[in-house]
N, C-alpha and C. Protein backbone atom coordinates (compact mmCIF):
# COMPACT_ATOMS: atom_id res chain seq x y z
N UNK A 1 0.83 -1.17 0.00
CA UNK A 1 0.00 0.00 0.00
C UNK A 1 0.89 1.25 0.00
N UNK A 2 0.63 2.05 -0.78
CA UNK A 2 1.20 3.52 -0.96
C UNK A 2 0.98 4.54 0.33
N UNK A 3 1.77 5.29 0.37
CA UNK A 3 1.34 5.80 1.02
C UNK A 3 1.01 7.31 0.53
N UNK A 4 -0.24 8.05 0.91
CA UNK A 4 -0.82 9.02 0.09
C UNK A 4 -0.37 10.57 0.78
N UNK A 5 0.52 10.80 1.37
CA UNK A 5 1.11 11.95 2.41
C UNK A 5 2.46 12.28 1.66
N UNK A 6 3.01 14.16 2.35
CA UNK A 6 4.30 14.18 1.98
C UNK A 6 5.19 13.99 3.04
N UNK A 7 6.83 13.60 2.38
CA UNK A 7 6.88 13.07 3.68
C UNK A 7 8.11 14.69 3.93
N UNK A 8 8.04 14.46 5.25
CA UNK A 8 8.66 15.98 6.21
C UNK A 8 9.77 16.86 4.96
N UNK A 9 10.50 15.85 4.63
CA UNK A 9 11.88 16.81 3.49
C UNK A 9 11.07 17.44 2.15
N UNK A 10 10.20 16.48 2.20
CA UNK A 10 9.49 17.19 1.04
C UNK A 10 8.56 18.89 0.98
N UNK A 11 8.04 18.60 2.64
CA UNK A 11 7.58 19.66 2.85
C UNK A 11 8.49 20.98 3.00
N UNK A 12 9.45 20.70 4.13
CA UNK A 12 10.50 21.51 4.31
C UNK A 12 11.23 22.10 3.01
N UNK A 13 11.41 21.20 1.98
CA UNK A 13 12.06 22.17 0.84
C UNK A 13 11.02 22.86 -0.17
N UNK A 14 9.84 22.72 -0.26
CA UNK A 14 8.95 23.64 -0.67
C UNK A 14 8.50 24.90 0.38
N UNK A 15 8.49 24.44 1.78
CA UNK A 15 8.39 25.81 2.39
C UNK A 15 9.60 26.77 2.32
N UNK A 16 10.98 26.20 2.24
CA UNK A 16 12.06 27.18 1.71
C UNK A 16 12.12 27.94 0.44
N UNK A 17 11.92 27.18 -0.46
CA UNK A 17 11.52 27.25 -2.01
C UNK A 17 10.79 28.94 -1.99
N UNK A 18 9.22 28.61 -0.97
CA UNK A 18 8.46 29.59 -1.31
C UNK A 18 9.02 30.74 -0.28
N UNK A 19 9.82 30.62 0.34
CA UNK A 19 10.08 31.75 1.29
C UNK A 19 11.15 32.55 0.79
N UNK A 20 12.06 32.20 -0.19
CA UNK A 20 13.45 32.57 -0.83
C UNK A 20 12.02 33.36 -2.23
N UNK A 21 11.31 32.74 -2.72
CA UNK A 21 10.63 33.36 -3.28
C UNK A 21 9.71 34.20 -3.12
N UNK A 22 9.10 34.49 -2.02
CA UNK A 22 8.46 35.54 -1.31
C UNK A 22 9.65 36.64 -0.88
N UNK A 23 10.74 36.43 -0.46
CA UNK A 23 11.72 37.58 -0.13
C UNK A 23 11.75 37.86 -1.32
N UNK A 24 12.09 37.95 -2.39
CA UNK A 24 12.53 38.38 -3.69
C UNK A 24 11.14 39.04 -4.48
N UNK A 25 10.42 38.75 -4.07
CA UNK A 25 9.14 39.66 -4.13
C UNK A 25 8.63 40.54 -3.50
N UNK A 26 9.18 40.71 -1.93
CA UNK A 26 8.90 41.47 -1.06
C UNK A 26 9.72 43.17 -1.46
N UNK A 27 10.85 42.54 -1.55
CA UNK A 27 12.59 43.31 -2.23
C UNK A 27 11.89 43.89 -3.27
N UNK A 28 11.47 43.22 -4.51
CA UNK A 28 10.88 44.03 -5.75
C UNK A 28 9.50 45.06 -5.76
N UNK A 29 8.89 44.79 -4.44
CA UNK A 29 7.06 45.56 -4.12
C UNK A 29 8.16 46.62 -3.55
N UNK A 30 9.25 46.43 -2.90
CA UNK A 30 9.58 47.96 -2.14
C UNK A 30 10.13 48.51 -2.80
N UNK A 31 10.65 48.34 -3.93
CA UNK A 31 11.52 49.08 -4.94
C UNK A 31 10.11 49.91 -5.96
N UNK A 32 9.72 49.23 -5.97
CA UNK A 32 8.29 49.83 -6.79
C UNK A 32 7.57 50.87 -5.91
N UNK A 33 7.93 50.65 -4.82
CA UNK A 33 6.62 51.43 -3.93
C UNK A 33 7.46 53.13 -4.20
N UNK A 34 9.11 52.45 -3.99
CA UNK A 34 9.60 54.49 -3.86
C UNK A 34 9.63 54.80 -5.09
N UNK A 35 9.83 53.88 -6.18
CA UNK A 35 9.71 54.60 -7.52
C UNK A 35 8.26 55.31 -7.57
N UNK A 36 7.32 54.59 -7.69
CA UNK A 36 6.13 55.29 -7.39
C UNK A 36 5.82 56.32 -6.43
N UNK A 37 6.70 56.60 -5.28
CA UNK A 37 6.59 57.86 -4.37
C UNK A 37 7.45 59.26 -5.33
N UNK A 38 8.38 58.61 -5.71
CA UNK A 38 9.44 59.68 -6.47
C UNK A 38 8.45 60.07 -7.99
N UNK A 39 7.79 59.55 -8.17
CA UNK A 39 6.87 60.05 -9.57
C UNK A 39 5.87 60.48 -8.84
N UNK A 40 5.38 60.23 -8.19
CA UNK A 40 4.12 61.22 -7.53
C UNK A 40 4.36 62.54 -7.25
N UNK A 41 5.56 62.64 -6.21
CA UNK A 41 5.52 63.84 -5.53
C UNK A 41 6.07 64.45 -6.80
N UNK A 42 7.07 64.07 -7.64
CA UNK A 42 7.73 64.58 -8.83
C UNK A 42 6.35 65.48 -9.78
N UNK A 43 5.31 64.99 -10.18
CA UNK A 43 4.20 65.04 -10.97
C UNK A 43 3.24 66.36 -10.07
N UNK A 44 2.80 65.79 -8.61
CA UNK A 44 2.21 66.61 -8.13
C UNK A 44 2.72 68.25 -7.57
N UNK A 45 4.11 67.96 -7.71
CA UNK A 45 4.79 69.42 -7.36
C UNK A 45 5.15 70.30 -8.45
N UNK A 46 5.42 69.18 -9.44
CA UNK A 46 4.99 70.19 -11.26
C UNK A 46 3.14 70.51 -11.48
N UNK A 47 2.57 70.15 -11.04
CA UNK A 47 1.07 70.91 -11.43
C UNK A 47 0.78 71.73 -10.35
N UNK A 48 1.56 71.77 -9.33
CA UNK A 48 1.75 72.54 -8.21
C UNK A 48 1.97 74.32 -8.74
N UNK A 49 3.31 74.03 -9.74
CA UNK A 49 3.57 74.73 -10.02
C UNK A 49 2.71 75.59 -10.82
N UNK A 50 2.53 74.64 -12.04
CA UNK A 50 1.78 74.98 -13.01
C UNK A 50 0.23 75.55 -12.64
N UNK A 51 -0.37 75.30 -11.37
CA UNK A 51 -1.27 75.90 -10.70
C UNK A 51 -1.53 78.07 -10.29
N UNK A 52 0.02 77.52 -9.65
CA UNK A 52 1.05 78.79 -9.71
C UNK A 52 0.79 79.71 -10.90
N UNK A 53 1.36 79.26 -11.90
CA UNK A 53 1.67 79.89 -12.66
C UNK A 53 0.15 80.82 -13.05
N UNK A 54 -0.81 79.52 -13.33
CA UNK A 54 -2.12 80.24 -14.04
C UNK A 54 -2.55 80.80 -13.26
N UNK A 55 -2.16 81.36 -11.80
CA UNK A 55 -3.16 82.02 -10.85
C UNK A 55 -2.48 83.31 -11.03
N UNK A 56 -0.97 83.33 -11.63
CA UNK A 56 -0.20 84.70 -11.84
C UNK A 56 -0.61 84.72 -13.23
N UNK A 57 -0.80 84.14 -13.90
CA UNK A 57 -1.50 85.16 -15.22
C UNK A 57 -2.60 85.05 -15.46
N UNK A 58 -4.05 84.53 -14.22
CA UNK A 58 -5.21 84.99 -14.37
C UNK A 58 -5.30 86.25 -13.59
N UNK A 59 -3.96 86.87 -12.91
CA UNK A 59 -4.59 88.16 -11.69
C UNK A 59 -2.96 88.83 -12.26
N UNK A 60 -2.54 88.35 -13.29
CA UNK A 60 -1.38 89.37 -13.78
C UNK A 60 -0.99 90.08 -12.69
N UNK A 61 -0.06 89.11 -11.63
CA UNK A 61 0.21 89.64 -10.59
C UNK A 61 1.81 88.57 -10.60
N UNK A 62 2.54 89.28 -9.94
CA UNK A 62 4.08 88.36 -10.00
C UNK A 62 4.41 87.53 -8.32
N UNK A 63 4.53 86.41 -8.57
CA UNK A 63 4.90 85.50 -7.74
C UNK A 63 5.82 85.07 -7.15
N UNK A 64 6.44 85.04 -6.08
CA UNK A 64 7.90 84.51 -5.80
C UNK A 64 7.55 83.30 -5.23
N UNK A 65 8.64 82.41 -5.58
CA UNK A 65 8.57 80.46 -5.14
C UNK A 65 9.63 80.54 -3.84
N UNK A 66 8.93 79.95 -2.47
CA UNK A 66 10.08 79.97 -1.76
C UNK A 66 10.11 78.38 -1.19
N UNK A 67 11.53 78.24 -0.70
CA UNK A 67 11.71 76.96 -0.55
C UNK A 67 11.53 76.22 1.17
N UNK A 68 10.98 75.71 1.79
CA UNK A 68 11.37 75.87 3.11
C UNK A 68 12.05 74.15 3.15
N UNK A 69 12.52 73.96 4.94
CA UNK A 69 13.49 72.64 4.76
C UNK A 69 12.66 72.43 6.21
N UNK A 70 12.99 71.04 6.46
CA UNK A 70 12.82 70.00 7.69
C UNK A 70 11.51 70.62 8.26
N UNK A 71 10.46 69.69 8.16
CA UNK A 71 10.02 69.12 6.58
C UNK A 71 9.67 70.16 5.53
N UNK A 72 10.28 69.91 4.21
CA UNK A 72 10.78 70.59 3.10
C UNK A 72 8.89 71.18 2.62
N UNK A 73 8.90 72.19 2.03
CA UNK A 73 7.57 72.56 2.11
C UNK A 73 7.78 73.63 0.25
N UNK A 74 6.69 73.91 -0.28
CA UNK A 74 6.85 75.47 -1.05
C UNK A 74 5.79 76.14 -0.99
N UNK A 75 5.96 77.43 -0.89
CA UNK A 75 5.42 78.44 -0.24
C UNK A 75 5.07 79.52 -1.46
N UNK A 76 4.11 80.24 -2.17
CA UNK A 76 4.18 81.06 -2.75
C UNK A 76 3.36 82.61 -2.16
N UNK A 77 4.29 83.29 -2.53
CA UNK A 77 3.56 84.66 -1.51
C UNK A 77 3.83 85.98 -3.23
N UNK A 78 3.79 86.72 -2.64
CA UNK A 78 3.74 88.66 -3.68
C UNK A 78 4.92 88.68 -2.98
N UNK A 79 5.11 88.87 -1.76
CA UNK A 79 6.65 89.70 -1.41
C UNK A 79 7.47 88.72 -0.81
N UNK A 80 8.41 89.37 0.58
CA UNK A 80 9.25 88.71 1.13
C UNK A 80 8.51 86.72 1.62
N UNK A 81 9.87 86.01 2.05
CA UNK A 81 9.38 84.95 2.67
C UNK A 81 8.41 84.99 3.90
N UNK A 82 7.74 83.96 3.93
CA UNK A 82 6.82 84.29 4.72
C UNK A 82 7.25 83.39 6.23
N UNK A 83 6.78 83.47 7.49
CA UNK A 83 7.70 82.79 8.57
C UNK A 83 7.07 81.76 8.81
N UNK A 84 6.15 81.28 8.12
CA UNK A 84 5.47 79.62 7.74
C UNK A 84 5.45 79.02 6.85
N UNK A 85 5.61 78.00 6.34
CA UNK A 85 5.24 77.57 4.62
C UNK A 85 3.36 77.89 4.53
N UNK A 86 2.81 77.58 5.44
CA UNK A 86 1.50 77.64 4.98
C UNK A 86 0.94 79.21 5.42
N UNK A 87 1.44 80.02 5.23
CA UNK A 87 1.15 81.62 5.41
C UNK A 87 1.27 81.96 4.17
N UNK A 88 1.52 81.27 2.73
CA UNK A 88 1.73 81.61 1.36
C UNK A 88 0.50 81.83 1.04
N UNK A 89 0.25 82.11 -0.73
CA UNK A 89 -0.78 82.48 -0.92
C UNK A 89 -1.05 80.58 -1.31
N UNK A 90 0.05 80.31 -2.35
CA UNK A 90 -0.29 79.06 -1.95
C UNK A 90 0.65 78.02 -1.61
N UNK A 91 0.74 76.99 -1.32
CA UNK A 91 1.47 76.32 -0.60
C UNK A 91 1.84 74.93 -0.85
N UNK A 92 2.99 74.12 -0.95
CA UNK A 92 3.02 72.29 -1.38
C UNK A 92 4.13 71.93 -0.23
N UNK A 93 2.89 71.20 0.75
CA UNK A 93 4.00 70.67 1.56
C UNK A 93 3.86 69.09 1.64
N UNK A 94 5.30 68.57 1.39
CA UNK A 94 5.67 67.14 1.19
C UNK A 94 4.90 66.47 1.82
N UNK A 95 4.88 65.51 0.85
CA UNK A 95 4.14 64.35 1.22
C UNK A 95 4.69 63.64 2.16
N UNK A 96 3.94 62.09 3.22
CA UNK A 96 4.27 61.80 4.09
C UNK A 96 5.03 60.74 3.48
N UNK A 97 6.15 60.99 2.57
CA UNK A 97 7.27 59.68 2.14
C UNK A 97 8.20 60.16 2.16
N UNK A 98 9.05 59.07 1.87
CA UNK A 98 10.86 59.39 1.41
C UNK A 98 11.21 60.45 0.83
N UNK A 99 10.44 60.67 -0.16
CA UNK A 99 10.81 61.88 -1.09
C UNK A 99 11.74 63.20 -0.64
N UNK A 100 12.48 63.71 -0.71
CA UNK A 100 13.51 65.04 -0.39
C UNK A 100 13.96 66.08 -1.48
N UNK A 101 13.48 67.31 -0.86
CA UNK A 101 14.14 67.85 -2.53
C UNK A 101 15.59 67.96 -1.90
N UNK A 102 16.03 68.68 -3.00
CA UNK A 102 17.61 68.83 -2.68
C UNK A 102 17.75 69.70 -3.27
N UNK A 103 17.52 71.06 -4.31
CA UNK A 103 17.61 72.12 -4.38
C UNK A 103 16.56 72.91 -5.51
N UNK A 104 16.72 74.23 -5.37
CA UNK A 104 15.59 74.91 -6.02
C UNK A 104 16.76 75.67 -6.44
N UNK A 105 17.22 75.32 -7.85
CA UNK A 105 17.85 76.51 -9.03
C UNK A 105 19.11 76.97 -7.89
N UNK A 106 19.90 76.16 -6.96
CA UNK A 106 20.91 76.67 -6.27
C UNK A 106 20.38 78.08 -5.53
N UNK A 107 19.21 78.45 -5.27
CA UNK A 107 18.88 79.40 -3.87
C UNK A 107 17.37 78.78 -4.14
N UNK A 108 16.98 79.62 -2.81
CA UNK A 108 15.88 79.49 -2.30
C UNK A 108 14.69 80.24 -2.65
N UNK A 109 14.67 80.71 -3.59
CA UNK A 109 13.39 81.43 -4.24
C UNK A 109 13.37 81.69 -5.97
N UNK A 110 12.29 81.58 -6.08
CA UNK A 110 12.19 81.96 -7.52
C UNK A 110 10.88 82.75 -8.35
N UNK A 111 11.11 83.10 -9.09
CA UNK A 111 10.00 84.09 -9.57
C UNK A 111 9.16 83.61 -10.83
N UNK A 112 7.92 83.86 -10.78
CA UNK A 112 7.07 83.46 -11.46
C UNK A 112 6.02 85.10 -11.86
N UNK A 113 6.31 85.06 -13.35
CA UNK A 113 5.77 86.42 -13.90
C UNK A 113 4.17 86.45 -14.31
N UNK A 114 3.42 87.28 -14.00
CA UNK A 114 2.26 87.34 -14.80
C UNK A 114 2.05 87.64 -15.57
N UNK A 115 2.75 88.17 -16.36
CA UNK A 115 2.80 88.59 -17.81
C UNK A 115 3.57 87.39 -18.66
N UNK A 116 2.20 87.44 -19.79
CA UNK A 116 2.48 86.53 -20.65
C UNK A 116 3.33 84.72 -20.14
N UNK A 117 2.61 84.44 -19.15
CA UNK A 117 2.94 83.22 -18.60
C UNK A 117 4.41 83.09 -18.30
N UNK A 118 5.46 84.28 -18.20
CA UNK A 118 7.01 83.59 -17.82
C UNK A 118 7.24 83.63 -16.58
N UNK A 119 8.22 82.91 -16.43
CA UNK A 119 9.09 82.32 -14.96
C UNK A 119 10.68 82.59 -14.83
N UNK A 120 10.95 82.63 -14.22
CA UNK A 120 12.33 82.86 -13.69
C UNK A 120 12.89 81.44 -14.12
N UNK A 121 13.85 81.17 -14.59
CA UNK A 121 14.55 79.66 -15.26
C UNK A 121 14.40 79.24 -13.83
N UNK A 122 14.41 78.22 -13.54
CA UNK A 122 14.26 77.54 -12.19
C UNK A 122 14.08 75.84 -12.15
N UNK A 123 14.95 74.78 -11.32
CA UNK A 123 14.77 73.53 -11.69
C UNK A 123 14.46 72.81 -10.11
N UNK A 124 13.86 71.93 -10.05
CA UNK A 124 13.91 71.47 -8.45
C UNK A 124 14.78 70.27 -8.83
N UNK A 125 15.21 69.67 -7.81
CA UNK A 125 15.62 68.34 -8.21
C UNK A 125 14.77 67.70 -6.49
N UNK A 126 14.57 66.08 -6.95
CA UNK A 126 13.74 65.17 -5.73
C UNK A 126 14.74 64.21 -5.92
N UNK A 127 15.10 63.64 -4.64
CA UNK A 127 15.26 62.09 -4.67
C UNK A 127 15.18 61.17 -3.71
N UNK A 128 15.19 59.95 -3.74
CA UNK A 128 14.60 59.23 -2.56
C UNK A 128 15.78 58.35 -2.99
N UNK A 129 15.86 57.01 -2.22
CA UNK A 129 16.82 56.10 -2.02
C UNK A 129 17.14 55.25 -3.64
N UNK A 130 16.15 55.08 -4.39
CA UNK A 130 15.78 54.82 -5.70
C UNK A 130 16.15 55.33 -6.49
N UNK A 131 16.19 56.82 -6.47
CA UNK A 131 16.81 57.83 -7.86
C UNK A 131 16.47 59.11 -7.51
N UNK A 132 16.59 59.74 -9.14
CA UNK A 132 16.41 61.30 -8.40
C UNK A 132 15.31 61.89 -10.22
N UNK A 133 15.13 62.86 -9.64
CA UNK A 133 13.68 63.59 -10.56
C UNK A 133 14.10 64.86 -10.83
N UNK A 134 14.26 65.77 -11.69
CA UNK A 134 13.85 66.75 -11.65
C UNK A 134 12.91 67.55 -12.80
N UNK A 135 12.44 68.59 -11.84
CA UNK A 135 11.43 69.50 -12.32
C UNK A 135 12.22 70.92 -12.94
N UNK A 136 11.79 70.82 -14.06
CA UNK A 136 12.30 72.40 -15.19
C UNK A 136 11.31 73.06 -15.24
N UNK A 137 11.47 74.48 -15.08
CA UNK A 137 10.41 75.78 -15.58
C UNK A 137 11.37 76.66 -16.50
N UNK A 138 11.13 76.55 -17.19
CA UNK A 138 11.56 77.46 -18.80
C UNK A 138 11.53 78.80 -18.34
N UNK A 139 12.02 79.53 -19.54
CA UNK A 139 11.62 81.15 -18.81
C UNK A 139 10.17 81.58 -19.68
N UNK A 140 9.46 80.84 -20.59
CA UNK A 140 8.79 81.01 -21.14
C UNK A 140 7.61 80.70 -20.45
N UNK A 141 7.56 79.68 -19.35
CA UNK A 141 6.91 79.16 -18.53
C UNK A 141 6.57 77.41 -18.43
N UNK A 142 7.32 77.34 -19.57
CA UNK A 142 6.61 75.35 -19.71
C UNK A 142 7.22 74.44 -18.34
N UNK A 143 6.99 74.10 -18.34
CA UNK A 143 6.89 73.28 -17.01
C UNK A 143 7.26 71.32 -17.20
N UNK A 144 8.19 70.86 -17.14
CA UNK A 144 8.67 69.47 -18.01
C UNK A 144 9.13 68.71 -16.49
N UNK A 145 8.91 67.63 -16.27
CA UNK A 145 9.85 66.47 -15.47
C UNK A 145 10.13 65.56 -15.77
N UNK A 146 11.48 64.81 -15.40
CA UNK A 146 11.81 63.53 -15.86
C UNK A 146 12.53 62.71 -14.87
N UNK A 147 13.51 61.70 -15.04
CA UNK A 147 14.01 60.82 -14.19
C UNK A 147 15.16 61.02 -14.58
N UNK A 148 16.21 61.28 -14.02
CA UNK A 148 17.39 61.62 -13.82
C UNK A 148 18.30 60.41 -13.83
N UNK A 149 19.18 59.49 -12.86
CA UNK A 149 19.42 58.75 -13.55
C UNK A 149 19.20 57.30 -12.98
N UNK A 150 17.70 57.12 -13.11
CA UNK A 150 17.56 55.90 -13.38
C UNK A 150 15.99 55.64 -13.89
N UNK A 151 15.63 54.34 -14.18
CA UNK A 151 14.38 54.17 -14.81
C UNK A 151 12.84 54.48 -13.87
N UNK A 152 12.34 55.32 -14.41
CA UNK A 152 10.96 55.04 -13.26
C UNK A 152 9.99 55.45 -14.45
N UNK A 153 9.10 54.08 -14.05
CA UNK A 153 7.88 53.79 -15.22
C UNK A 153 7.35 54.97 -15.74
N UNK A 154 6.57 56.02 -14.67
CA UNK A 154 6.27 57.23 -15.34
C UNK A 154 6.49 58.44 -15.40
N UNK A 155 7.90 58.57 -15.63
CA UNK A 155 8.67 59.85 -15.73
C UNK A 155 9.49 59.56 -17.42
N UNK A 156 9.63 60.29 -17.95
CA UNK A 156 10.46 60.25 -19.09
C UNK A 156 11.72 60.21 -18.74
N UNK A 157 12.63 59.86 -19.36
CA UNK A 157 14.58 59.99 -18.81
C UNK A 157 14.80 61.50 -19.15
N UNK A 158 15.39 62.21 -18.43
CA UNK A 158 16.27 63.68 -18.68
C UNK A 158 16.91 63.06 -20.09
């Protein structure tokens, strides 16, 4: 008579099997998760902008971009910095991930014109443990992001 059971080694090397294969899937969901944080905040802080922009050339009024740090925030006001990020007229403060900028055009402010949609040349750069992003504003006003240097599904490559 056969016997219809597995026997213990058999089990034991399929529960290893699937556990060496569950780590290697676990490893690949977290690599996905910050690429996907680094295109979000990347995406939502360019229409951020671009928000910006159309509110300075629906009230043809001029804008300054300011930068704040720990936790990194942007702030838009008419004049000087303001002594809150959220005292702007309007405001993008980081999301609750990895994400970090690391600079705004080498200083901390930038200008956004109401006339005829231009901007002060200005670039952010983001990066998280995964890669890095940055955001371009033209002086014309266009507004472009991409992935710097490495692959993330929905960013274009610099």
């Amino acid at each position: 008579m056969h016997d219809l059971g597995f026997s213990l080694l058999e089990l034991l090397i399929t529960v290893c099997i699937s556990a060496i294969l569950a780590s290697i899937g676990i490893e690949h969901w977290k690599e996905q998760q910050l690429q996907n944080e680094l295109a979000s905040t990347t995406k939502q802080l360019a229409y951020f902008i671009y928000e910006a922009q159309i509110k300075a050339s629906s009230k043809n009024e001029n804008y300054i971009i300011h930068q704040f740090s720990s936790p990194w925030c942007i702030s838009i006001t008419k004049a000087d910095k303001p002594p809150a990020c959220s005292e702007g007229i309007l405001y993008f403060i980081k999301p609750n991930n990895s994400v970090q900028i690391s600079e705004l055009s080498n200083n901390k402010s930038a200008f956004i014109l109401g006339r005829r949609n231009m901007a002060q040349t200005m670039s952010f750069q983001l990066k998280n443990k995964i890669g890095t992003s940055r955001i371009f504003v033209s002086l014309f006003g266009r507004i472009r992001f991409c992935a710097e240097n490495s692959y993330i599904a929905s960013l274009p490559p610099c």
